[in-house]
N, C-alpha and C. Protein backbone atom coordinates (compact mmCIF):
# COMPACT_ATOMS: atom_id res chain seq x y z
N UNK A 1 38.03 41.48 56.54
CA UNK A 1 38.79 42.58 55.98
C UNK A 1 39.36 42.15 54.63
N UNK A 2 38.86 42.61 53.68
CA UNK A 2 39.82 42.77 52.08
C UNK A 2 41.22 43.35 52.12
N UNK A 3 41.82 41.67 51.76
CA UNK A 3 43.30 42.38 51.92
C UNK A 3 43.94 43.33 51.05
N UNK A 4 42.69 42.92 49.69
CA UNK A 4 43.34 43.73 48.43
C UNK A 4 43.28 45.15 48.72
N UNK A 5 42.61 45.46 49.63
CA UNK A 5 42.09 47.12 50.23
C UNK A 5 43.08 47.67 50.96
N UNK A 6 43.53 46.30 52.15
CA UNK A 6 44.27 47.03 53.01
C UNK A 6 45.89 46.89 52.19
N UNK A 7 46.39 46.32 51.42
CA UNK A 7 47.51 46.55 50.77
C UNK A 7 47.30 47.34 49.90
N UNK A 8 46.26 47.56 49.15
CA UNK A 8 46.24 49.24 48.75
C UNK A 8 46.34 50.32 49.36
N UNK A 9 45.74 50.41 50.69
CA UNK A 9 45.78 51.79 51.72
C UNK A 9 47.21 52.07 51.87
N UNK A 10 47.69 51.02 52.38
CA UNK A 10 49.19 50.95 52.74
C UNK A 10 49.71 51.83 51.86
N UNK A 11 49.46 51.21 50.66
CA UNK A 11 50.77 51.87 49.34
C UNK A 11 50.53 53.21 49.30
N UNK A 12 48.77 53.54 49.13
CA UNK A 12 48.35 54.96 48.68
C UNK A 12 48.81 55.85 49.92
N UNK A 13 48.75 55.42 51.14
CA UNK A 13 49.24 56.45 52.53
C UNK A 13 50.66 56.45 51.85
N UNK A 14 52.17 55.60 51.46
CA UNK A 14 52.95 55.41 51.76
C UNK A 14 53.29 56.92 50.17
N UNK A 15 53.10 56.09 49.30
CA UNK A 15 53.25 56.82 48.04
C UNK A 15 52.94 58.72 48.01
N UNK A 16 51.48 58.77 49.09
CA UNK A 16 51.17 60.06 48.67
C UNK A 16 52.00 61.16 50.16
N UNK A 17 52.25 60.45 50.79
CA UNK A 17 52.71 60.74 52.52
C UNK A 17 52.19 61.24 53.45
N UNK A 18 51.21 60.64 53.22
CA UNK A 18 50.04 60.45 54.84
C UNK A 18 50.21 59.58 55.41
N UNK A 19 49.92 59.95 56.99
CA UNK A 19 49.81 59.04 57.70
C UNK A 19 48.71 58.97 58.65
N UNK A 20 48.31 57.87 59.32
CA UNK A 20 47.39 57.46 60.40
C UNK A 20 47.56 57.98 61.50
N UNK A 21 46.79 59.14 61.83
CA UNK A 21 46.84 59.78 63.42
C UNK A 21 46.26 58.75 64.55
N UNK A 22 45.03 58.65 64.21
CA UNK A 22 44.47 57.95 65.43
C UNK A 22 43.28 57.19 64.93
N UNK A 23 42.67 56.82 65.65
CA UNK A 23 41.50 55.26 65.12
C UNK A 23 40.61 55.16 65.88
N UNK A 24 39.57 54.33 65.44
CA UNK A 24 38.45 54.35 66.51
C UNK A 24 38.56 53.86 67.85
N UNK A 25 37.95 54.10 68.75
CA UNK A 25 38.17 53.24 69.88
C UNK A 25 37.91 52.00 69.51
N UNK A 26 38.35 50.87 70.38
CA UNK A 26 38.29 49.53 69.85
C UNK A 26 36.93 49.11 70.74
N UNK A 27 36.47 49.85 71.61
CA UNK A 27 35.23 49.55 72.31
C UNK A 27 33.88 50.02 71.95
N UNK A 28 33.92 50.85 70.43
CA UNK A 28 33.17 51.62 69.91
C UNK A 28 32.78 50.69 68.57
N UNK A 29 31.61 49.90 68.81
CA UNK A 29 30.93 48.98 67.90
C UNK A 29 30.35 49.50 67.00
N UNK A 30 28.99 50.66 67.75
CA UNK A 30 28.15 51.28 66.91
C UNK A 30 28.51 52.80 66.80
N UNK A 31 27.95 53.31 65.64
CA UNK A 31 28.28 54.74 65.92
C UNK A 31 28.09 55.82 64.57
N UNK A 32 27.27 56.94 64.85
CA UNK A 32 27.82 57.37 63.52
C UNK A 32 29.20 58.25 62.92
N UNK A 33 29.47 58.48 62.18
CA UNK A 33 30.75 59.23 62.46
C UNK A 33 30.51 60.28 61.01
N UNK A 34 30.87 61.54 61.49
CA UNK A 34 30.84 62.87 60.43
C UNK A 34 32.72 62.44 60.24
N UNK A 35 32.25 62.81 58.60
CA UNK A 35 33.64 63.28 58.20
C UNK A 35 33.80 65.27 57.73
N UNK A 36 34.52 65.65 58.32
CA UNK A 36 34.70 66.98 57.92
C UNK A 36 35.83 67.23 58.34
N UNK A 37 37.08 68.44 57.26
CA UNK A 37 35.87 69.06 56.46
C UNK A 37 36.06 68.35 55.49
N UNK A 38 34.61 68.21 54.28
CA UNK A 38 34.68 68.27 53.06
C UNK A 38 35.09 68.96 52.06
N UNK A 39 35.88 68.89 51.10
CA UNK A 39 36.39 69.92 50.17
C UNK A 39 36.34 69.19 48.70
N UNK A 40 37.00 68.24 49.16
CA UNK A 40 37.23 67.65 47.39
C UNK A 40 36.59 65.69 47.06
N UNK A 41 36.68 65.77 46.55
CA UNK A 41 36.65 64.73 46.04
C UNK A 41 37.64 63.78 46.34
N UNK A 42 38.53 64.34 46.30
CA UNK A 42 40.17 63.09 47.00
C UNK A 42 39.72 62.84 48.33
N UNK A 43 38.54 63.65 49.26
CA UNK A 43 38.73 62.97 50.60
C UNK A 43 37.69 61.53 50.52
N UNK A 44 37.35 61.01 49.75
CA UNK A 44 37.13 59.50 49.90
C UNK A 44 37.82 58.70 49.47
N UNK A 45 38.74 58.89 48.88
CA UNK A 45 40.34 57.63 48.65
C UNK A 45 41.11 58.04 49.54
N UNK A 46 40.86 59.19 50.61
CA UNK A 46 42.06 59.11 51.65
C UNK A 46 41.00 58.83 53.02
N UNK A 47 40.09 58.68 53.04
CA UNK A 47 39.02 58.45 54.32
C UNK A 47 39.43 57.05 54.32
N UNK A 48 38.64 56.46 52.76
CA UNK A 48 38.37 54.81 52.45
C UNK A 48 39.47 54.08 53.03
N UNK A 49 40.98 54.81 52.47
CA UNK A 49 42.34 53.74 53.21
C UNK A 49 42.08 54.04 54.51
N UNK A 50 42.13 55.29 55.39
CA UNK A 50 42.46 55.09 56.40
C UNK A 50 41.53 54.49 57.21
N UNK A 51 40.40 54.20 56.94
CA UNK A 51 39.57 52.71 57.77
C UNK A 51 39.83 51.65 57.31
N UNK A 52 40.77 51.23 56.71
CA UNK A 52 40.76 49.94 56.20
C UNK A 52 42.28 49.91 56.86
N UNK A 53 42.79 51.18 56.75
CA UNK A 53 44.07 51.15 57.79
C UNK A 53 43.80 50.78 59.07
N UNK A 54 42.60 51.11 59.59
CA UNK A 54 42.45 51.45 61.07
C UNK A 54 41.67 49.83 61.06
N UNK A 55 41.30 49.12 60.45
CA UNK A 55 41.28 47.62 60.38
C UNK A 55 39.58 47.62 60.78
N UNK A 56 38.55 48.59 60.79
CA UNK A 56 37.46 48.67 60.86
C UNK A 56 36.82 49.26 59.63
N UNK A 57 35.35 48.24 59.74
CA UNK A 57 34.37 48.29 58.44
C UNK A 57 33.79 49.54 58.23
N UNK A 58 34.21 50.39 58.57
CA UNK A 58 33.35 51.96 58.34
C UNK A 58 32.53 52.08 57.06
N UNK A 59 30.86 51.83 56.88
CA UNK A 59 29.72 51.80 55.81
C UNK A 59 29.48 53.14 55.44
N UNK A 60 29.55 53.37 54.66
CA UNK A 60 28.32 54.76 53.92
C UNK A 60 27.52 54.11 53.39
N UNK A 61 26.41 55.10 52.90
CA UNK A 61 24.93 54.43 52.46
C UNK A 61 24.88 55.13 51.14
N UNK A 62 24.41 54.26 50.28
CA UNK A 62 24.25 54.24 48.87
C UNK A 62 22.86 54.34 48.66
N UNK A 63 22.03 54.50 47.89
CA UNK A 63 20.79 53.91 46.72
C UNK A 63 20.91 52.60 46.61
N UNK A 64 20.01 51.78 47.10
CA UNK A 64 19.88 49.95 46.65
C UNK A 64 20.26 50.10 44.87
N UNK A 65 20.00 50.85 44.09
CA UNK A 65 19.96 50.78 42.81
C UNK A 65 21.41 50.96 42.24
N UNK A 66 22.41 51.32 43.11
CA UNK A 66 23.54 51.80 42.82
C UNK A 66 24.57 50.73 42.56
N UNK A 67 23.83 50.00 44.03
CA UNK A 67 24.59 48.34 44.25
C UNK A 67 23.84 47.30 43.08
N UNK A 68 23.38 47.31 42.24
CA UNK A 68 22.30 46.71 41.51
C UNK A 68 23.58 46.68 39.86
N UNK A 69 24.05 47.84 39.50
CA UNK A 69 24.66 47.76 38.29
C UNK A 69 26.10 47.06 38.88
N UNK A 70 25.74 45.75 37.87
CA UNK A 70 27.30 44.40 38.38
C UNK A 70 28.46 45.03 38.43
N UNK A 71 29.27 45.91 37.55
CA UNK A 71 30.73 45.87 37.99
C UNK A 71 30.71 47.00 39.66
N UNK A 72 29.81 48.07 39.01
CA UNK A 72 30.37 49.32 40.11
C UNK A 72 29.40 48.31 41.60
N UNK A 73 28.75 47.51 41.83
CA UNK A 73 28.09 47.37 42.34
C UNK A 73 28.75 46.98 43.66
N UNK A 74 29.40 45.99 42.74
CA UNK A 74 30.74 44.88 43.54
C UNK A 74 31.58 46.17 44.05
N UNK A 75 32.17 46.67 43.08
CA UNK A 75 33.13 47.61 43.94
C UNK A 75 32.77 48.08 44.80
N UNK A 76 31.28 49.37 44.79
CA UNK A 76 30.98 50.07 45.44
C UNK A 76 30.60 49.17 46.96
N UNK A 77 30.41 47.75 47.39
CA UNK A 77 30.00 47.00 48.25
C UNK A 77 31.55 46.65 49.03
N UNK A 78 32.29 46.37 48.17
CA UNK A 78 34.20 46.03 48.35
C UNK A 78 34.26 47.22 49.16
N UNK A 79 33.91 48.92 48.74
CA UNK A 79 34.83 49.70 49.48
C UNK A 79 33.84 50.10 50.71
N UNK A 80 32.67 49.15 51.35
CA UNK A 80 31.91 49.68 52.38
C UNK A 80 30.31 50.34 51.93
N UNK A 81 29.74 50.30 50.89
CA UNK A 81 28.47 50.90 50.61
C UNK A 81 27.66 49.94 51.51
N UNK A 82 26.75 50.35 51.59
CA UNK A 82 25.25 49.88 52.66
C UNK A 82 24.09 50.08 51.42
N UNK A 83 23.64 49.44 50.85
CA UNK A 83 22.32 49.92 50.33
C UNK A 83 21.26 50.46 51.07
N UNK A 84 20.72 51.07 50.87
CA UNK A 84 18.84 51.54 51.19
C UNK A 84 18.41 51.48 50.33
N UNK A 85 17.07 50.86 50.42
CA UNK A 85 15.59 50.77 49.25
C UNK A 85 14.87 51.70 50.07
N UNK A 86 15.25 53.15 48.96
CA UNK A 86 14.13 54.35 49.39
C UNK A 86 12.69 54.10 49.15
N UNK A 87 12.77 53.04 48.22
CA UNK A 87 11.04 52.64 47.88
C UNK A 87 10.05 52.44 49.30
N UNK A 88 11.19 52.03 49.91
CA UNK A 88 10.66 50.93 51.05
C UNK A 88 10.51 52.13 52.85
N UNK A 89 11.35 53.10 52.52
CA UNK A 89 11.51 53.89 53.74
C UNK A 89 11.73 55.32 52.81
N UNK A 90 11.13 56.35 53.09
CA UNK A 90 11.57 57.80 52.63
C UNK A 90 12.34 58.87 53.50
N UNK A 91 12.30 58.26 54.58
CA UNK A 91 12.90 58.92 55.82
C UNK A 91 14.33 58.17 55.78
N UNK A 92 15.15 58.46 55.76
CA UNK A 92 16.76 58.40 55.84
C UNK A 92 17.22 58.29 57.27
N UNK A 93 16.59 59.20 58.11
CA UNK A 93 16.95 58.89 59.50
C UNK A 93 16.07 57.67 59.85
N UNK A 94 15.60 57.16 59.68
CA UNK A 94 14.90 55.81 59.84
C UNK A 94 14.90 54.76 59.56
N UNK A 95 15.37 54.72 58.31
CA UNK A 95 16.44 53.58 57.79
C UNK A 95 17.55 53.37 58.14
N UNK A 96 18.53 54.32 58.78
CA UNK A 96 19.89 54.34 58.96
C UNK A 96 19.68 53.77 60.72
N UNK A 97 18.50 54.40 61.14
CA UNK A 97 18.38 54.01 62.79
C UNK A 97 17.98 52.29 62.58
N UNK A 98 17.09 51.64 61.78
CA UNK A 98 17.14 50.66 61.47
C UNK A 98 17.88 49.89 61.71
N UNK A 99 19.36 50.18 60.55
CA UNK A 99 20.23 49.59 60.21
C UNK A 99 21.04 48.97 61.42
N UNK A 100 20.92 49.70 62.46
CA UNK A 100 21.78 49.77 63.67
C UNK A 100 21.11 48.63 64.64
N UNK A 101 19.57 48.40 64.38
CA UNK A 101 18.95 47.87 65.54
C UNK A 101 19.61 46.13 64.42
N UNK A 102 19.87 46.10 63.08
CA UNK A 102 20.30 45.07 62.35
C UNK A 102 21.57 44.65 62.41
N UNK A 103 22.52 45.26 62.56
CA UNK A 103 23.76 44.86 62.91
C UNK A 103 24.28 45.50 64.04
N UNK A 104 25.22 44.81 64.57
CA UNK A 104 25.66 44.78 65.99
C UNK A 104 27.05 45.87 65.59
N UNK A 105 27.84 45.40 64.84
CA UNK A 105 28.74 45.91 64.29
C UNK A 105 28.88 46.95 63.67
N UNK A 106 28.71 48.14 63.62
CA UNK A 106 28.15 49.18 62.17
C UNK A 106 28.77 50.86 63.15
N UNK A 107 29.54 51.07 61.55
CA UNK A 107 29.81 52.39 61.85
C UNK A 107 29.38 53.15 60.49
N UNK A 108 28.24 53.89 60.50
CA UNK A 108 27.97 54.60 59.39
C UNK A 108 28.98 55.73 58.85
N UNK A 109 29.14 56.30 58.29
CA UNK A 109 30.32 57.55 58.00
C UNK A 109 29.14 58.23 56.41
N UNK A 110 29.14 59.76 56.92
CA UNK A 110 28.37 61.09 56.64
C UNK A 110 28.86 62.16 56.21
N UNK A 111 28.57 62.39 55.51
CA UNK A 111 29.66 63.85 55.38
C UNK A 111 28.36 65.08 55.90
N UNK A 112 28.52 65.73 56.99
CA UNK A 112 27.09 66.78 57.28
C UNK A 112 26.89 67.90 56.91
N UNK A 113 28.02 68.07 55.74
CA UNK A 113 28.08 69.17 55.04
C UNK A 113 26.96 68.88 53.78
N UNK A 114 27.08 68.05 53.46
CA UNK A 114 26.28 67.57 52.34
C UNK A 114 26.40 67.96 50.96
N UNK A 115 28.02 68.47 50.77
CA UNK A 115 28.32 69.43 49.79
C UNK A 115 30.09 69.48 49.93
N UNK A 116 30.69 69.68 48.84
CA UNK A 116 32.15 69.66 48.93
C UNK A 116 32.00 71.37 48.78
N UNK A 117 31.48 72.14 48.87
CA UNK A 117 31.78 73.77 48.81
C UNK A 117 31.12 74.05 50.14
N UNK A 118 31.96 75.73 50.90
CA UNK A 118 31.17 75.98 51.77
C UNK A 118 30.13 76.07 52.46
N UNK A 119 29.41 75.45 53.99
CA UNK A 119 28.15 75.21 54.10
C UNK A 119 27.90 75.87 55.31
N UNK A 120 27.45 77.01 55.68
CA UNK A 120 27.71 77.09 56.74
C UNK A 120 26.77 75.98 57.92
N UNK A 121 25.43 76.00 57.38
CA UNK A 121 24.75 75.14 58.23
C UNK A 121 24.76 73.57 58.06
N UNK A 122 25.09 72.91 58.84
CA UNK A 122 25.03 71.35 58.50
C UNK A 122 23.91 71.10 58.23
N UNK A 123 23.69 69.58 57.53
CA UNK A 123 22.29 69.00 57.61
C UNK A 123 22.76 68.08 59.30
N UNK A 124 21.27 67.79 59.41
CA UNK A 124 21.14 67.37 61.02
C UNK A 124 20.89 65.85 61.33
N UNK A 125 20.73 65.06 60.02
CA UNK A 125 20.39 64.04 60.25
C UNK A 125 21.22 63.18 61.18
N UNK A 126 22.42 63.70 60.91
CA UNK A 126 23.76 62.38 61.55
C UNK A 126 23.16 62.47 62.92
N UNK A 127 22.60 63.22 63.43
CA UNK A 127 22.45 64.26 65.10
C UNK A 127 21.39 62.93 65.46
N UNK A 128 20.24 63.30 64.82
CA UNK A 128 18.96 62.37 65.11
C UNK A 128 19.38 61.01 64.60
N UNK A 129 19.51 61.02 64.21
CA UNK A 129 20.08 59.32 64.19
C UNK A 129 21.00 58.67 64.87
N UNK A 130 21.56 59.40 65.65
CA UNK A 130 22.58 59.12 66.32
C UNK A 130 22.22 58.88 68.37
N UNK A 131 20.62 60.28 67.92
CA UNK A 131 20.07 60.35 69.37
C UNK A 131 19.08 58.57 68.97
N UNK A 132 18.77 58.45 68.04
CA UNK A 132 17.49 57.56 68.17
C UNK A 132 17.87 56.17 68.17
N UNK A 133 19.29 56.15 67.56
CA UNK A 133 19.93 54.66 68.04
C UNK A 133 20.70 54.75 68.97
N UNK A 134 20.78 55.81 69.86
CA UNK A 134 21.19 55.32 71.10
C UNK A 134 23.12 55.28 70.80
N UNK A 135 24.11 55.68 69.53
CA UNK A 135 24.84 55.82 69.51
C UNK A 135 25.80 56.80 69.23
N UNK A 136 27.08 56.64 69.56
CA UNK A 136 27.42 58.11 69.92
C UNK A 136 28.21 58.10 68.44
N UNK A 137 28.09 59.79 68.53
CA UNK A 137 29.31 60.12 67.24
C UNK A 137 30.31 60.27 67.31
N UNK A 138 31.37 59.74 65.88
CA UNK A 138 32.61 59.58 66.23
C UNK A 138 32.93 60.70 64.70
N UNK A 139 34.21 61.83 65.27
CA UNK A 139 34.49 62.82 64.32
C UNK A 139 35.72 62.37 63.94
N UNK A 140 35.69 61.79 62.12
CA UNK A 140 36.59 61.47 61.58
C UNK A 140 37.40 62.46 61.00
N UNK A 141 38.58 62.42 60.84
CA UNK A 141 38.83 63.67 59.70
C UNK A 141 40.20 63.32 58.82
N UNK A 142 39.94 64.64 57.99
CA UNK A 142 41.21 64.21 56.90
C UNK A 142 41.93 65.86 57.03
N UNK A 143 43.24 66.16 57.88
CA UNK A 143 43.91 67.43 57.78
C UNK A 143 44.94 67.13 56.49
N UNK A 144 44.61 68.02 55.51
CA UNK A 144 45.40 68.21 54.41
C UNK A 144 46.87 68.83 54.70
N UNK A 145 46.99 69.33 55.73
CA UNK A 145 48.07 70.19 56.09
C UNK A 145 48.90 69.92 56.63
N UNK A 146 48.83 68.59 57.70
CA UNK A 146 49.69 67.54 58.08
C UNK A 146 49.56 66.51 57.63
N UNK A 147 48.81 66.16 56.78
CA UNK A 147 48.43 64.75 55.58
C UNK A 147 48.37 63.66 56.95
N UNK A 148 46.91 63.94 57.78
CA UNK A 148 46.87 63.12 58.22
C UNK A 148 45.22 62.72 58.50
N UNK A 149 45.11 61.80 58.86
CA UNK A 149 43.40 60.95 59.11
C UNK A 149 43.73 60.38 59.93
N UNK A 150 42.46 60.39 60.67
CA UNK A 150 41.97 59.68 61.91
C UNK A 150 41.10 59.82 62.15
N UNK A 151 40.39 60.25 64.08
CA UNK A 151 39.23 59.52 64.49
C UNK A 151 39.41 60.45 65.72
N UNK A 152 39.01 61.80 65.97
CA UNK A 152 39.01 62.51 67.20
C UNK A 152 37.73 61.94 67.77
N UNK A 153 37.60 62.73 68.99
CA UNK A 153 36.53 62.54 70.30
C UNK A 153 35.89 62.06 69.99
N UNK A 154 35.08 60.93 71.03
CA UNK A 154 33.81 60.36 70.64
C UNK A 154 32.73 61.44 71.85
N UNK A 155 31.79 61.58 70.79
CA UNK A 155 30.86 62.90 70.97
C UNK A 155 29.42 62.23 71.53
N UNK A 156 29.06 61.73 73.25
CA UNK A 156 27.64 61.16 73.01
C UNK A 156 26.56 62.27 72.69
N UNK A 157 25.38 62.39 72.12
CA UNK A 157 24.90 63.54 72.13
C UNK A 157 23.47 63.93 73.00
N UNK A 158 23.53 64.95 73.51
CA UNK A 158 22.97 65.43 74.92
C UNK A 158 21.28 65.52 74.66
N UNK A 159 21.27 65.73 73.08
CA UNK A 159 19.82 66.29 73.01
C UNK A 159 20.01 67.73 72.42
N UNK A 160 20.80 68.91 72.75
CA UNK A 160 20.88 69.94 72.60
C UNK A 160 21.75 69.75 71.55
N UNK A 161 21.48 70.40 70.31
CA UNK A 161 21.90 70.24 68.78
C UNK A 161 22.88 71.33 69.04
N UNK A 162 22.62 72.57 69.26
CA UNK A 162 23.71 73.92 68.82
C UNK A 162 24.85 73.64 70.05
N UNK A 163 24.38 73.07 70.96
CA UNK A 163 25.83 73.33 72.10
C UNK A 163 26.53 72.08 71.44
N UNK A 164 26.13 70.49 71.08
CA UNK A 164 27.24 69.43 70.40
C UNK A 164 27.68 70.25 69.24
N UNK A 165 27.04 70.53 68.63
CA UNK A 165 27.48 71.05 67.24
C UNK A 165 28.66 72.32 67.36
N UNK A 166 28.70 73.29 68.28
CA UNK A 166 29.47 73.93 68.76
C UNK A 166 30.85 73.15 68.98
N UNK A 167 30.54 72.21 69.84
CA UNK A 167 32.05 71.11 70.27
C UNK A 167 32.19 70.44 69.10
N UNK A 168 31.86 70.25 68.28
CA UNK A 168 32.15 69.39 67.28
C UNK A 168 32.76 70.44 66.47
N UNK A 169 32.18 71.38 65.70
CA UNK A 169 32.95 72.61 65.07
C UNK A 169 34.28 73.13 65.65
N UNK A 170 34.03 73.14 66.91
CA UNK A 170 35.25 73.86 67.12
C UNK A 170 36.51 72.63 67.11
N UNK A 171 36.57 71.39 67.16
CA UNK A 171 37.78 70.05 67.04
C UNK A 171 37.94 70.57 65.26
N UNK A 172 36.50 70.47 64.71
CA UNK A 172 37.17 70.23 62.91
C UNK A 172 37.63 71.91 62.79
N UNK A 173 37.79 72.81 63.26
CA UNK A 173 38.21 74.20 62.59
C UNK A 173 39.60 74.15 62.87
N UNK A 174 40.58 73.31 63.32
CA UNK A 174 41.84 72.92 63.89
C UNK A 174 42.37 71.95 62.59
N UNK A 175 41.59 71.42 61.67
CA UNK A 175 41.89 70.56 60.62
C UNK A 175 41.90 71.47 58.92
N UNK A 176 42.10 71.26 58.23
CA UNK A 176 42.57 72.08 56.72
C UNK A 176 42.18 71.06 56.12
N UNK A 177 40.83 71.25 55.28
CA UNK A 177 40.66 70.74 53.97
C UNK A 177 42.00 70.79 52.69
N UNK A 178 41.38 70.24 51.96
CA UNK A 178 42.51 70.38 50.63
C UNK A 178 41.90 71.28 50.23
N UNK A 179 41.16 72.08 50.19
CA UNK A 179 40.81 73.35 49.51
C UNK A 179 40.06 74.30 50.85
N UNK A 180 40.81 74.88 51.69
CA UNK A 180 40.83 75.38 53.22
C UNK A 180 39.33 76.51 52.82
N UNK A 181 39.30 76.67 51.78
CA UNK A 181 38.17 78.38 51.75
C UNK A 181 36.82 77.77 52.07
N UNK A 182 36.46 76.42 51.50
CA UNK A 182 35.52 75.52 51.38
C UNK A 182 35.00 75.22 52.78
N UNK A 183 36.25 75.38 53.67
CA UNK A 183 36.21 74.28 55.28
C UNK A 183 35.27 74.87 56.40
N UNK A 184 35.35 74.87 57.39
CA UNK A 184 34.26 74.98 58.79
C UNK A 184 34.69 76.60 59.23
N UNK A 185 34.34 76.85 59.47
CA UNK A 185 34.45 78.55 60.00
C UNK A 185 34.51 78.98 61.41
């Protein structure tokens, strides 16, 4: 754990007045986890602290090429990026299922909106990747309205896409983006 991260989270929760609802289970190694809703751009400096609050490595996945330019590279690796070499795999759910059979440890984090403006339909990948490594999803979120983040239900998934996706929609429509018109319906 980067301490310089987690004494930053600290300050940025303390300064802006958020706080830490809840956290991953501590028995939950692998996993993917949706963040929603998406709205702005501020929800990855308030996601980023609160896993570094919650004292777990939570990865998103980058472009190998992203991690490649030296200063942002370092950073972008400091706050949790994962590279992929799309050269090497074009399928995204296949690389990410990969990733999982490679580390023991790994919590991917998605946004399945795939978009900071209204969506009504998710993309589905988090779903299949989640059935094909065998791990369950964990629904992170950021409520603007009680300025709080955490880590609701862990969701295993059945196979049947519209009935999880149903339970999953209906936990994030209880949460307020920072820009609510944008959020889950």
């Amino acid at each position: 754990m980067n301490s310089f991260w987690l004494a930053f989270s600290k300050f940025w929760f303390k300064i802006t007045g958020w706080r830490l609802h809840s956290s991953i289970p501590p028995e939950v190694r692998q996993a993917m986890m949706i963040a929603a809703p998406h709205t702005s751009n501020w929800d990855f400096m308030y996601a980023r602290a609160a896993f570094f609050l919650m004292r777990r490595n939570v990865r998103f996945t980058v472009k190998k090429e992203w991690t490649d330019i030296p200063l942002l590279g370092k950073l972008m690796l400091s706050l949790g990026a994962l590279p992929i070499d799309r050269s090497k795999n074009n399928s995204m759910v296949e690389a990410m299922t990969e990733l999982f059979q490679q580390y023991p440890d790994l919590i991917i984090l998605i946004t399945p909106e795939g978009t900071r403006k209204y969506q009504p339909r998710w993309r589905r990948g988090y779903y299949h990747v989640a059935l094909a490594a065998g791990v369950p999803i964990l629904l992170g979120f950021l409520d603007y309205g009680r300025k709080e983040a955490g880590v609701g239900p862990v969701i295993y998934p059945t196979g049947n896409y519209e009935q999880d996706e149903e339970k999953i929609k209906a936990f994030y429509r209880t949460k307020k983006g920072r820009f609510p018109e944008k959020g889950i319906r």
